[in-house]
Protein backbone atom coordinates (compact mmCIF):
# COMPACT_ATOMS: atom_id res chain seq x y z
CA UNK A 1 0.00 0.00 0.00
CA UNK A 2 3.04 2.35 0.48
CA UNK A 3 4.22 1.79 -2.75
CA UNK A 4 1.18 2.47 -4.47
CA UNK A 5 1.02 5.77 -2.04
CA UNK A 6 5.02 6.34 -3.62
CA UNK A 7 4.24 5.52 -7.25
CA UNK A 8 1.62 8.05 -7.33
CA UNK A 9 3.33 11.03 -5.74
CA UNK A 10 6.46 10.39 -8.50
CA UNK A 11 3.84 9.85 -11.18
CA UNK A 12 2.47 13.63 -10.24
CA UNK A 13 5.77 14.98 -9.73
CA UNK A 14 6.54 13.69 -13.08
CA UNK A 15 4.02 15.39 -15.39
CA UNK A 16 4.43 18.35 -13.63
CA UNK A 17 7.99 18.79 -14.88
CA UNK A 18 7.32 17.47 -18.04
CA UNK A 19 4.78 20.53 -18.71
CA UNK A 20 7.31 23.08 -17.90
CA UNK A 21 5.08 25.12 -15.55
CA UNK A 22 7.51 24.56 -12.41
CA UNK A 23 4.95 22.93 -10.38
CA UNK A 24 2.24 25.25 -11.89
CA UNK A 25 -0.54 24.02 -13.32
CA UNK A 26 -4.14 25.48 -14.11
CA UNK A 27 -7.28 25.32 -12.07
CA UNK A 28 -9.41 22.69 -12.64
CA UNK A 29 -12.05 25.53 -13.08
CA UNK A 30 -10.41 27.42 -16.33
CA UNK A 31 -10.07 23.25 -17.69
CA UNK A 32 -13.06 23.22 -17.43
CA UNK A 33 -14.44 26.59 -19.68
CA UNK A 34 -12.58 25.51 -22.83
CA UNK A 35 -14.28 26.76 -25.23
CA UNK A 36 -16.45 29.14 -22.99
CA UNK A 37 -17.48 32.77 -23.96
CA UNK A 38 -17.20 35.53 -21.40
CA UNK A 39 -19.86 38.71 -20.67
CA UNK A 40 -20.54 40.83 -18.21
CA UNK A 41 -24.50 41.36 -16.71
CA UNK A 42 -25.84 44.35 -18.21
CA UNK A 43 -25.96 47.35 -15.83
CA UNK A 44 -29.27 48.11 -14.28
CA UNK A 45 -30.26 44.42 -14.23
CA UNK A 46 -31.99 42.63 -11.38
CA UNK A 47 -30.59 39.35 -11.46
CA UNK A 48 -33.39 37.66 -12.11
CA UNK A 49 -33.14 37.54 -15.59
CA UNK A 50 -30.00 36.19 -17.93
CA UNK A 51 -29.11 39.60 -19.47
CA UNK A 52 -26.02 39.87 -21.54
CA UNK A 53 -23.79 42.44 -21.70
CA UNK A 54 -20.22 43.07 -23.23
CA UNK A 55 -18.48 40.00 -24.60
CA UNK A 56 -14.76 39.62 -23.48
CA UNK A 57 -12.66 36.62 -25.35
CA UNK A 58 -10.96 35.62 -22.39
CA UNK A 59 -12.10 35.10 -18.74
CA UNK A 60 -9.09 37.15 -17.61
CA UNK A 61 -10.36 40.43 -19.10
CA UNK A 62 -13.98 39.89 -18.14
CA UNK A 63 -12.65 39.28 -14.18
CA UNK A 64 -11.00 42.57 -14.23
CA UNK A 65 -13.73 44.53 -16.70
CA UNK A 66 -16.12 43.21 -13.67
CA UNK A 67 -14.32 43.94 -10.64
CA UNK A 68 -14.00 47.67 -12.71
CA UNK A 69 -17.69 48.05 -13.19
CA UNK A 70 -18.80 46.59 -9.98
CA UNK A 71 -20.93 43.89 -11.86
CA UNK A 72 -20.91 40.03 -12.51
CA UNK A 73 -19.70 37.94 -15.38
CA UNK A 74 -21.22 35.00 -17.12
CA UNK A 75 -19.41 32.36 -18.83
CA UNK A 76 -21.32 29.92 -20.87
CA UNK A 77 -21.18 27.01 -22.95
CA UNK A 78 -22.28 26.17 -26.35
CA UNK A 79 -23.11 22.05 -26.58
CA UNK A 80 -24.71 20.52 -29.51
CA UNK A 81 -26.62 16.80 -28.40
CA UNK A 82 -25.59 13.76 -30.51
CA UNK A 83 -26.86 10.67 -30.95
CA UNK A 84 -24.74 7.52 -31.41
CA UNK A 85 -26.78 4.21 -32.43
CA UNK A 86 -23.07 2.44 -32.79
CA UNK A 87 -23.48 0.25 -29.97
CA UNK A 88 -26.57 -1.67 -28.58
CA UNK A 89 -27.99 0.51 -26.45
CA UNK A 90 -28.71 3.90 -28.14
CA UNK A 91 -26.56 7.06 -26.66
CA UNK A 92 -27.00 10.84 -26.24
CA UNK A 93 -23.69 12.39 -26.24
CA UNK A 94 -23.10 16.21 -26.09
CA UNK A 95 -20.38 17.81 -28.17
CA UNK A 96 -18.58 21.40 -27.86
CA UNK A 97 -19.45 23.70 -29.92
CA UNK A 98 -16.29 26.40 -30.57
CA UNK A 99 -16.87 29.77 -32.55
């Protein structure tokens, strides 16, 4: 069980220096918006409607345009379904969609 404990931590220390980032790697949380556009609310809004406002292209700029304006930023997702009859059982897949 200590091995397996061992293994692991040289596996991770491993492809950490083998992508050059010194131990830095990306949040799981900017991973996870590939793909994602960025907007700020619109000014004047209540929150209780989705109401877009300026588009930023990365979520970098639409952190600091925010924390400037005093308002909240959206990111969002574009997914297209797919279906996939390959296999037995019929399967809805979703797929990114990048502009």
């Amino acid at each position: 069980m200590t091995s397996t404990v061992g293994s692991f931590s040289e596996d991770r220390t491993a492809s950490t220096r083998a992508s050059g980032k010194g131990g830095r790697s990306r949040p799981l949380q900017e991973e996870a918006l590939s793909g994602a556009r960025f907007f700020l609310c619109k000014p004047g809004t209540n929150g209780n409607a989705l109401e877009l406002g300026r588009e930023f292209s990365s979520e970098g700029e639409a952190r600091v345009e925010s924390l400037k304006a005093g308002l909240t930023y959206y990111s969002l997702q574009e997914w297209r379904p797919v279906a996939d009859f390959a296999g037995r059982n019929p399967e809805l897949k979703r797929e990114l969609v990048t502009r």
